[in-house]
Protein backbone atom coordinates (compact mmCIF):
# COMPACT_ATOMS: atom_id res chain seq x y z
CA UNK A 1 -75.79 -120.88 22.32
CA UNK A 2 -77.59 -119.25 25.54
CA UNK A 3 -74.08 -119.20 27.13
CA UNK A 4 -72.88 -117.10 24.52
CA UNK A 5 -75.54 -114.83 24.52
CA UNK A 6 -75.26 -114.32 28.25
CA UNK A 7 -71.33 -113.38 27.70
CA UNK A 8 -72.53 -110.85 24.77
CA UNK A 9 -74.92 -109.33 26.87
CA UNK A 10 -73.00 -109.25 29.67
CA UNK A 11 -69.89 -107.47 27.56
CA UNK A 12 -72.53 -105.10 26.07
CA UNK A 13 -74.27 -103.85 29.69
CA UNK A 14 -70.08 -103.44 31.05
CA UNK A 15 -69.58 -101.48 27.57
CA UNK A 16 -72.74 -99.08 28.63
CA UNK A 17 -71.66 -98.70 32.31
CA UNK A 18 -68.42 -97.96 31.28
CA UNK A 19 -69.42 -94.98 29.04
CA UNK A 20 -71.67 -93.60 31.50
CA UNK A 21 -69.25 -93.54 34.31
CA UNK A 22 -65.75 -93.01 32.94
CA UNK A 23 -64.43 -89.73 31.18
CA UNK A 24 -64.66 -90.89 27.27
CA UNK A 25 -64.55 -87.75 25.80
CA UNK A 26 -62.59 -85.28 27.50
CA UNK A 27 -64.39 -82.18 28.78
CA UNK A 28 -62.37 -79.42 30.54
CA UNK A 29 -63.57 -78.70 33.89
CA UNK A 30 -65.48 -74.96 34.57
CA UNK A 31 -62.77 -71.84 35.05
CA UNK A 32 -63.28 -69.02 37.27
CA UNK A 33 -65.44 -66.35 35.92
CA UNK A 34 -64.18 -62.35 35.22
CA UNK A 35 -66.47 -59.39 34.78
CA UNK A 36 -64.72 -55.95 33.30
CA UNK A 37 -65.25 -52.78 34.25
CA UNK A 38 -65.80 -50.51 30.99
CA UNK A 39 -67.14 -47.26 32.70
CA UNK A 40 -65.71 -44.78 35.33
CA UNK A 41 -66.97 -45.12 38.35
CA UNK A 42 -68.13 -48.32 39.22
CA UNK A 43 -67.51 -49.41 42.88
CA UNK A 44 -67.57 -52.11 45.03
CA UNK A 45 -70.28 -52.07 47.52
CA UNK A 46 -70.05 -53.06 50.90
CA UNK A 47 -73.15 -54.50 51.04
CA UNK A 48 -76.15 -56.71 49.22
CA UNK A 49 -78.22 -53.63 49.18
CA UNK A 50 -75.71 -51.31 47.38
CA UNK A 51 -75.75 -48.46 50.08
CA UNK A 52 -72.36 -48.22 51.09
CA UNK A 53 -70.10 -48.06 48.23
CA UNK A 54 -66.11 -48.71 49.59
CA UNK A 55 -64.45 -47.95 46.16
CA UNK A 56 -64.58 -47.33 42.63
CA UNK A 57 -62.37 -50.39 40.14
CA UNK A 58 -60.29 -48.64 37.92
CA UNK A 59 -61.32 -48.83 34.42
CA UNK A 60 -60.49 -51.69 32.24
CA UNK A 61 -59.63 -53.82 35.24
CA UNK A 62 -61.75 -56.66 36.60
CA UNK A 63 -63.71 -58.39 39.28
CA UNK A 64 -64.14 -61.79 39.94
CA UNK A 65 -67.33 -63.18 39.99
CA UNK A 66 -68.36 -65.39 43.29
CA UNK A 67 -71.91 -65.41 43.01
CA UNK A 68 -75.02 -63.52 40.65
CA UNK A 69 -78.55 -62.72 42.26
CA UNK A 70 -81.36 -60.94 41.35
CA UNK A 71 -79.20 -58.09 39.63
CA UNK A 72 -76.78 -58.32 42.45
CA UNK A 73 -73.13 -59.88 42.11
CA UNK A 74 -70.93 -61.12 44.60
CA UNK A 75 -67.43 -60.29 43.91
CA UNK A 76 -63.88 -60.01 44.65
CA UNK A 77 -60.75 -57.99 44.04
CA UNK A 78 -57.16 -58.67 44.32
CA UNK A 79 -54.69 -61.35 44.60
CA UNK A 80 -51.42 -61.02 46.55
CA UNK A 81 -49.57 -59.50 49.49
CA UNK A 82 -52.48 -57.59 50.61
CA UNK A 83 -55.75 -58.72 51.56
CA UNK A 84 -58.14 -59.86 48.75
CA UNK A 85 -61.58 -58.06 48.80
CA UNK A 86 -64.79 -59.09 48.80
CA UNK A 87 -68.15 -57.15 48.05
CA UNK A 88 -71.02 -56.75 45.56
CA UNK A 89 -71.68 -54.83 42.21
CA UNK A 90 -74.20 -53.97 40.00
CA UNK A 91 -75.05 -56.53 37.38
CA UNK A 92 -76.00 -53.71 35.08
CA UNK A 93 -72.85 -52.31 35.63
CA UNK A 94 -70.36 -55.09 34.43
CA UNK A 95 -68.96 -56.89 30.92
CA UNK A 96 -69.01 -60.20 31.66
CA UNK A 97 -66.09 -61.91 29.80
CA UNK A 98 -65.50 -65.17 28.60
CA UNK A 99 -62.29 -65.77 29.26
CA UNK A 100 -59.59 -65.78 31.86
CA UNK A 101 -57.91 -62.53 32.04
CA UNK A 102 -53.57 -63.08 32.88
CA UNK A 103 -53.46 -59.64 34.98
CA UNK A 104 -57.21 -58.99 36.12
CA UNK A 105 -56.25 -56.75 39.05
CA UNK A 106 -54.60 -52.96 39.72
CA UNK A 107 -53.69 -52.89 43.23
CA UNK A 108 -50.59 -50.64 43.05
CA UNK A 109 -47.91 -49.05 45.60
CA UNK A 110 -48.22 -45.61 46.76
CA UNK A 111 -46.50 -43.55 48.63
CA UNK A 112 -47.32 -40.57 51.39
CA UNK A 113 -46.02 -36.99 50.40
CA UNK A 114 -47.26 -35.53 53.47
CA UNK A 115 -47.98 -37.34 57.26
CA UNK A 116 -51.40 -37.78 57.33
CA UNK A 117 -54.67 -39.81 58.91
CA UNK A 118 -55.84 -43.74 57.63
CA UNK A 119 -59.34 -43.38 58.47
CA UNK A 120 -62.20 -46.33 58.75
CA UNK A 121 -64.52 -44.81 56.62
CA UNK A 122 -64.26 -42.36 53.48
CA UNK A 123 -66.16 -39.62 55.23
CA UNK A 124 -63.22 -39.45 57.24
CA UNK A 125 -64.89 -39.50 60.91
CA UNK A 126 -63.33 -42.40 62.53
CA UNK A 127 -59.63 -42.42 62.48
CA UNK A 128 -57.29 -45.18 63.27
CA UNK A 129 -53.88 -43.63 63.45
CA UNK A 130 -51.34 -41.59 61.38
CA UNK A 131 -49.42 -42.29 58.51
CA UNK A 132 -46.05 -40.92 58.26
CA UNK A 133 -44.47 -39.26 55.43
CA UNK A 134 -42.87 -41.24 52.46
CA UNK A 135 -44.90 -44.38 53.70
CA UNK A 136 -46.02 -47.17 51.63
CA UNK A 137 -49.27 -48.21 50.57
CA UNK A 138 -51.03 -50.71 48.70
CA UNK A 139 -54.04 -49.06 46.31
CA UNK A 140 -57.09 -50.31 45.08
CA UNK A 141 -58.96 -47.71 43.98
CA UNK A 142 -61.29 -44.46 44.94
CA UNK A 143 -64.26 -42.76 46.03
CA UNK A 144 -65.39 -39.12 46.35
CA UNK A 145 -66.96 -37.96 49.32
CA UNK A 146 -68.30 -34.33 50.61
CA UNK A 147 -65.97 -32.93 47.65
CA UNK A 148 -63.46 -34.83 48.85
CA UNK A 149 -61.26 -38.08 46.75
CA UNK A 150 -60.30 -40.53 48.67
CA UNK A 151 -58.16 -43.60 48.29
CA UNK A 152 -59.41 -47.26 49.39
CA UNK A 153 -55.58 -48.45 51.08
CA UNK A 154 -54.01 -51.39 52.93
CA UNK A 155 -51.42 -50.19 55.44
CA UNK A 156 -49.76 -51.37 58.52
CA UNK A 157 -52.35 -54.33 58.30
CA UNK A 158 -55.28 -52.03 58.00
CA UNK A 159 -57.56 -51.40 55.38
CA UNK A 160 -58.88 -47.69 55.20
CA UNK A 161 -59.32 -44.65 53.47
CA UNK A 162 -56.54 -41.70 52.99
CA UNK A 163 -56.80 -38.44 51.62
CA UNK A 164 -55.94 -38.30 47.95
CA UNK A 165 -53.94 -35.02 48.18
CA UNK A 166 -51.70 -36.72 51.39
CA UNK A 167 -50.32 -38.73 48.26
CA UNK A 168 -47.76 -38.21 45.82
CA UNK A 169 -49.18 -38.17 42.15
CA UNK A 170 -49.85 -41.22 40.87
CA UNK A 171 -51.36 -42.94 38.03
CA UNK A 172 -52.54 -46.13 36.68
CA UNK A 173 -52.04 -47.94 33.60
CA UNK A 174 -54.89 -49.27 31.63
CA UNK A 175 -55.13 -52.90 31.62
CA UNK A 176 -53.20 -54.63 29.25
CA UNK A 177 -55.99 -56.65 27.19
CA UNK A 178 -57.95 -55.22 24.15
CA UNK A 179 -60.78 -52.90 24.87
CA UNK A 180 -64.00 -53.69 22.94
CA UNK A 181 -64.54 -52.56 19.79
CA UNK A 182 -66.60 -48.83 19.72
CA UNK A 183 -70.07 -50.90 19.08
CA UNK A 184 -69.45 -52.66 21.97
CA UNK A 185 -68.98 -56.17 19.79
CA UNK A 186 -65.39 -58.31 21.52
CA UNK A 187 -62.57 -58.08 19.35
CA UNK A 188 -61.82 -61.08 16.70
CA UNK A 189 -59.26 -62.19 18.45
CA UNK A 190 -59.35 -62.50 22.48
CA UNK A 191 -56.50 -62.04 24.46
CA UNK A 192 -54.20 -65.30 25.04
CA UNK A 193 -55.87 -67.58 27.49
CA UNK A 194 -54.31 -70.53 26.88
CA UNK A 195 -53.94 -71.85 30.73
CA UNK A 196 -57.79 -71.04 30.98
CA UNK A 197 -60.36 -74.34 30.61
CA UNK A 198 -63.87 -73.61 29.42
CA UNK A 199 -66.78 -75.56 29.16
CA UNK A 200 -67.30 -76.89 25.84
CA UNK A 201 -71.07 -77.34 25.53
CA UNK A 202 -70.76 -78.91 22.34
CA UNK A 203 -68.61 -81.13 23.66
CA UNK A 204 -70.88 -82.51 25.96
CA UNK A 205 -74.10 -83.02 23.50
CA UNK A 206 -71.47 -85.30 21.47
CA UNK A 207 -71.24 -87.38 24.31
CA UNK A 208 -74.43 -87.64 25.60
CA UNK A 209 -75.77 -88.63 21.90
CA UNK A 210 -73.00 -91.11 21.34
CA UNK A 211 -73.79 -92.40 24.61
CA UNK A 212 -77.43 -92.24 24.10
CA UNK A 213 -76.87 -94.38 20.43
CA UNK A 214 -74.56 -97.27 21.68
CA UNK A 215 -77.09 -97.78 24.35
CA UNK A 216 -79.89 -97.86 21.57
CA UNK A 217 -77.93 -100.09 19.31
CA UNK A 218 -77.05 -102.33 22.28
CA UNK A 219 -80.91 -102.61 23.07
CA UNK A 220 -81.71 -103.61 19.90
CA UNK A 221 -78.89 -106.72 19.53
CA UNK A 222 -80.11 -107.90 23.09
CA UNK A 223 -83.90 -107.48 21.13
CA UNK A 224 -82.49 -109.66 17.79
CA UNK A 225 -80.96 -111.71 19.77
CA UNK A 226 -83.92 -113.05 21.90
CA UNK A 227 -86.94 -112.05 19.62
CA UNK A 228 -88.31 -115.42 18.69
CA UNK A 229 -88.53 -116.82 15.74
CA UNK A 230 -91.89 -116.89 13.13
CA UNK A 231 -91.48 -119.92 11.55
CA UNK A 232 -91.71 -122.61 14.11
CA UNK A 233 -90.20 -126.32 13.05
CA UNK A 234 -93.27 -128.68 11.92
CA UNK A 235 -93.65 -131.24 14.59
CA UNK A 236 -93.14 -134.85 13.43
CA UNK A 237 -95.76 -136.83 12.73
């Protein structure tokens, strides 16, 4: 009889150990996180403090989040044959989203109508060399400066700053997903995002509780089995 109680108990603990450690209910693992940019105007920033602004997202587009501080975001921007960016935003300044958007980025080809300077910085003071006429450039976005719009660039495996007007005309078209609605509510029905995996909180109470109940009905059959008994046997005489 002990024997057997020993095997049930020993079947029960594996059971327990065996929730607790394996994957029993399925819960998909966390997905990158996007932030939209519903207002002109909103740049990138250089640095933690938010003094030196490099460029402006265009609208409807989106960062990636890295990292959220004290108002402050870490973020970055692009994804392809030019160098990704990294910087910080505003937290005031973004729509966080939750979902995965399929083209979160607007880093377009442009092209020089006139020769003219890649500079270091968009106050145009420190130059790093010209750029010939009917060159191509990769764009990320804007800034305006002393009256003057420039245009954030990768070129010639530099990252700089060109005059806007050195440019052929340009422009950019709005991201393809579904703006809000006017009082600022997400639409119904979310883009598709069927190759992102969220977090399904619910999910994971479920599994804790089912957990948390086998456990408590396992206790109490080990507890049955070895509470003793009330009526003891008369001894004979």
């Amino acid at each position: 009889m002990y024997t057997l109680k020993r095997i049930l108990i020993a079947v029960i603990i594996s059971f327990i150990l065996f929730l607790q450690t394996a994957n029993f209910f399925p819960v998909s693992a966390q997905t990158d996180s996007y932030a939209r940019i519903l207002s002109n105007s909103i740049y990138i920033y250089q640095d933690q403090s938010l003094q030196e602004p490099m460029f402006a997202v265009p609208y409807s587009y989106y960062v990636k989040v890295e990292e959220r501080t004290d108002g402050v975001v870490r973020v970055s921007y692009g994804d392809g044959d030019y160098p990704k960016i990294y910087g910080f935003m505003k937290e005031s300044e973004l729509s966080f989203v939750d979902y995965v958007p399929t083209s979160p980025y607007s880093v377009i080809k442009v092209s020089t109508d006139i020769s003219d300077i890649l500079w270091s910085d968009a106050e145009l003071k420190t130059p790093y060399f010209n750029v010939p006429k009917n060159e191509i450039l990769y764009y990320y976005g804007e800034i305006e400066k002393n009256d003057v719009v420039t245009c954030f660039v990768y070129y010639s495996k530099k990252l700089g700053y060109v005059d806007k007007a050195s440019l052929n005309p340009f422009s950019i078209t709005p991201n393809p997903d579904p703006l809000p609605e006017i009082d600022g509510e997400q639409e119904e029905n979310p883009p598709d995002t069927e190759s992102a995996t969220k977090i399904n909180p619910l999910g994971e109470h479920i599994q804790v509780i089912i957990i948390v109940g086998i456990s408590i009905v396992s206790i109490s059959v080990v507890y049955f089995l070895f509470k003793p008994s009330k009526n003891k046997t008369e001894e004979e005489a």
